[in-house]
Protein backbone atom coordinates (compact mmCIF):
# COMPACT_ATOMS: atom_id res chain seq x y z
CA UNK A 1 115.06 84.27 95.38
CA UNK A 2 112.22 85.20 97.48
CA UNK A 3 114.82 86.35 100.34
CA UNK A 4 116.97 88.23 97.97
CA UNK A 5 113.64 90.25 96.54
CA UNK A 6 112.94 90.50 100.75
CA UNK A 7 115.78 92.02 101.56
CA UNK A 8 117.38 94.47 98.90
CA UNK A 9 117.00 98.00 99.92
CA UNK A 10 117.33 100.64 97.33
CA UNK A 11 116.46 101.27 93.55
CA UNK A 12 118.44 101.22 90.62
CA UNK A 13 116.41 104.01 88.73
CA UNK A 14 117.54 102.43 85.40
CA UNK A 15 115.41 99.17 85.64
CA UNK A 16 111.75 99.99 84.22
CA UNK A 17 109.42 99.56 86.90
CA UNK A 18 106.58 97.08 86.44
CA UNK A 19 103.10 97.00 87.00
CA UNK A 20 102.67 95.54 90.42
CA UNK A 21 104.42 93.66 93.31
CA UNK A 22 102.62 90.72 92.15
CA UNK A 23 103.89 90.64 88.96
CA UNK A 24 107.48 91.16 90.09
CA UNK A 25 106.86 88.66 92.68
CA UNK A 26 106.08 85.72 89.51
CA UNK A 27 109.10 87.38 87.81
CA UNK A 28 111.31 86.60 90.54
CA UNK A 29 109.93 83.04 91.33
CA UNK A 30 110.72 82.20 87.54
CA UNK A 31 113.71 83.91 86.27
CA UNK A 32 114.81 80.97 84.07
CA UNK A 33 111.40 81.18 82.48
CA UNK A 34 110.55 84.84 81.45
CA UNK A 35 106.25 86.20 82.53
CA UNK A 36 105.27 87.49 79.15
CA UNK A 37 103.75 90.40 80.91
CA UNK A 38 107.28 90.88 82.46
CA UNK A 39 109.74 93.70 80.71
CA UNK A 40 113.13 91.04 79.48
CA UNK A 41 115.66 92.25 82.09
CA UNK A 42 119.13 91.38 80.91
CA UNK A 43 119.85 89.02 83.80
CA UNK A 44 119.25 87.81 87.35
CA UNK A 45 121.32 90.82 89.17
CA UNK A 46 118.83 92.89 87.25
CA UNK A 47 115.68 91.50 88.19
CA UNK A 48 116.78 91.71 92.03
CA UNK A 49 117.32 95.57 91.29
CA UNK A 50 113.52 95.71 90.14
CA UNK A 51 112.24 93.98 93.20
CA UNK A 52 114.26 96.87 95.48
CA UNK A 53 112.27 99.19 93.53
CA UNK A 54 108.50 98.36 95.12
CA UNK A 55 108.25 99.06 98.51
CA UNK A 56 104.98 96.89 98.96
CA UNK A 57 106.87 93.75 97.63
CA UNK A 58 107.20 92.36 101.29
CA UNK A 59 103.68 92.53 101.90
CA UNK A 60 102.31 90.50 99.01
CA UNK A 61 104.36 87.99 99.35
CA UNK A 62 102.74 84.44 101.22
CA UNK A 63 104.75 83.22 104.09
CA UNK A 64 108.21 81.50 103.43
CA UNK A 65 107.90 77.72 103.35
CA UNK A 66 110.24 76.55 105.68
């Protein structure tokens, strides 16, 4: 997931946008399990949309295991 969140470009301006890249960063590590802090975004395609959205996503994220 982390990739995917990496490397969309682009914003779908109909997905709210959420507080900070941190907390999209635990949304997209847990999709299965919804962050109560986290707006319910219908599904998976969705959430990927939200992470385009925050241009300082890259930058919060800790290095890629492996």
């Amino acid at each position: 997931m982390f990739y995917y969140c990496k490397s969309l470009t682009g914003f779908d301006s109909e997905m709210p946008r959420l507080k900070s890249a941190k907390y999209m960063f635990y949304g997209c590590a847990s999709l299965t399990e919804s962050d109560s802090d986290l707006p319910m975004l219908e599904d998976a395609t969705g959430m990927l949309k939200a992470c385009a959205g925050l241009t300082e996503f890259n930058s919060d994220l800790p290095a890629d295991a492996g």
